[in-house]
Protein backbone atom coordinates (compact mmCIF):
# COMPACT_ATOMS: atom_id res chain seq x y z
CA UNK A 1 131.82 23.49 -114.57
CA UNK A 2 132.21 24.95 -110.94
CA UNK A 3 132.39 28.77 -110.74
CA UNK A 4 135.18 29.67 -107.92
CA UNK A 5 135.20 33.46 -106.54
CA UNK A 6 138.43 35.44 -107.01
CA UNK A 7 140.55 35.66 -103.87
CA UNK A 8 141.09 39.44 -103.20
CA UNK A 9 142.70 40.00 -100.29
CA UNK A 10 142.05 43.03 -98.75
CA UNK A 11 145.06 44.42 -97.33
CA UNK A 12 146.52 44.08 -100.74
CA UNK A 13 143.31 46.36 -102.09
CA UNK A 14 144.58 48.93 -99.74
CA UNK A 15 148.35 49.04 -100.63
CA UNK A 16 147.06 49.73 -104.66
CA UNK A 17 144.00 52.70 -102.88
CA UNK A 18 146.08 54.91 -101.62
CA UNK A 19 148.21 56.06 -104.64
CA UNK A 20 145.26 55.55 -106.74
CA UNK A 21 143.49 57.99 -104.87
CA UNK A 22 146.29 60.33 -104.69
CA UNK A 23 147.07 60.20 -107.98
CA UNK A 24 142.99 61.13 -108.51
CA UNK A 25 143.55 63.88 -106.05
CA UNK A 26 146.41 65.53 -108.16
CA UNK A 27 144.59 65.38 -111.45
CA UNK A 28 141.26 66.70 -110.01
CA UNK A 29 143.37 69.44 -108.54
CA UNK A 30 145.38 70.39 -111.42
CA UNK A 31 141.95 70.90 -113.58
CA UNK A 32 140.71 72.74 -110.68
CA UNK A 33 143.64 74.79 -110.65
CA UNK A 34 143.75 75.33 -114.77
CA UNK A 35 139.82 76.30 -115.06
CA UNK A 36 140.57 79.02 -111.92
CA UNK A 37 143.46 80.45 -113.48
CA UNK A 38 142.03 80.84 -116.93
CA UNK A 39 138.34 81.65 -115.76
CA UNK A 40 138.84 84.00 -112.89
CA UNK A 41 142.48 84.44 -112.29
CA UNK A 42 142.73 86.12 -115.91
CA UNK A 43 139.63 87.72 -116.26
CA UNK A 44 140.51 89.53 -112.73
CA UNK A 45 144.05 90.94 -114.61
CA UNK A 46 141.98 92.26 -117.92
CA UNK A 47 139.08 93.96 -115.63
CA UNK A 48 142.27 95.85 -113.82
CA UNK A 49 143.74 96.17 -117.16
CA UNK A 50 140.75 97.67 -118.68
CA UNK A 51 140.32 100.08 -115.51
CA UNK A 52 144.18 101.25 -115.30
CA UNK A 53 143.94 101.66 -119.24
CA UNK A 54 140.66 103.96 -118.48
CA UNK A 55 142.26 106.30 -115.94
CA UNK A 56 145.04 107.00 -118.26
CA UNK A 57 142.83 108.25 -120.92
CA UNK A 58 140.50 110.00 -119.03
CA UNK A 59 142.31 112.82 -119.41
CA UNK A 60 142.25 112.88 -123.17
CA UNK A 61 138.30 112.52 -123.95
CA UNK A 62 137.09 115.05 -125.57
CA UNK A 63 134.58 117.40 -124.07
CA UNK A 64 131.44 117.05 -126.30
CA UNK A 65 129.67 120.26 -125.73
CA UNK A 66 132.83 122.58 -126.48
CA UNK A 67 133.73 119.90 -129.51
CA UNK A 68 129.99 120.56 -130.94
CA UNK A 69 130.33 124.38 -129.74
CA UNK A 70 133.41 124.30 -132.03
CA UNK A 71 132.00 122.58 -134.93
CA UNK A 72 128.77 125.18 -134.55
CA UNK A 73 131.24 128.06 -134.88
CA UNK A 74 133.06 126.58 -137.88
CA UNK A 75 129.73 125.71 -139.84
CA UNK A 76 128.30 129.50 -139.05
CA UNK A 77 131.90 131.05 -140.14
CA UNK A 78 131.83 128.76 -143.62
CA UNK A 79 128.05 129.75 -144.02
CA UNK A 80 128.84 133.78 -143.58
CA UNK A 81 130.94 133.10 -146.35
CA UNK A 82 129.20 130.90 -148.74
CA UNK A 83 126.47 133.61 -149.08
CA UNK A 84 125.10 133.56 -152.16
CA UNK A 85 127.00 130.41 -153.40
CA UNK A 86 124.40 127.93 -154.81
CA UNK A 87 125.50 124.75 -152.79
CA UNK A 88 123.89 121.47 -153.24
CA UNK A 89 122.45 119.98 -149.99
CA UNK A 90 124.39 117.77 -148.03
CA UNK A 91 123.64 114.16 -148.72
CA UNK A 92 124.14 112.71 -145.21
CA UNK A 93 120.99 114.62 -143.40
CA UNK A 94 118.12 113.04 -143.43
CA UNK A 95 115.23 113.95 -145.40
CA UNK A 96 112.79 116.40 -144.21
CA UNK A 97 108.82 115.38 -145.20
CA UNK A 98 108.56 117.92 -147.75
CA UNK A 99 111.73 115.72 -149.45
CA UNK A 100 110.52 112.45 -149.01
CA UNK A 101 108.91 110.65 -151.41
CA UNK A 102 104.69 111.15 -151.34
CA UNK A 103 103.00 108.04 -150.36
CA UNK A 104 100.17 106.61 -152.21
């Protein structure tokens, strides 16, 4: 049995490399192109998003020290009131140590 070695001509190899490597260029560039525009492309348009959607509301967060101030005022003015009312404690403070159970 004689082994013979393939002819490959190599101007023929050439004519089939260049669209093969074209066509390799295209794909690699269209992943390229699909991981930028989902990875950094999009994540650029929600961090503008986020910071257009910020300044807009600026203007409506609360200020916490005249919101607490306020809800001061109310609890005195419901207090002056409630003198001599036997209320139950509230259930949502925490327990002082006098409250809490004794440990053993």
């Amino acid at each position: 049995m004689k082994i013979t070695k393939p002819n490959i001509n190599i101007i023929t190899t050439l004519k089939y490399l260049n669209p093969i490597v074209i066509i390799l260029i295209i794909i690699v560039l269209t992943f390229l192109l699909r991981f930028l525009y989902n990875n950094v492309y999009q994540t650029i348009i929600q961090a503008e998003l986020i910071t257009d959607l910020r300044k807009e509301i600026s203007d409506e967060v609360l200020q916490k020290n005249k919101f607490d101030r306020i809800i001061e005022n109310i609890r005195i003015k419901t207090q002056e009131r409630d003198i001599g009312i036997n209320k139950t404690k509230d259930p949502f403070q925490p327990l002082t140590k006098s409250e809490s159970t004794p440990e053993e």
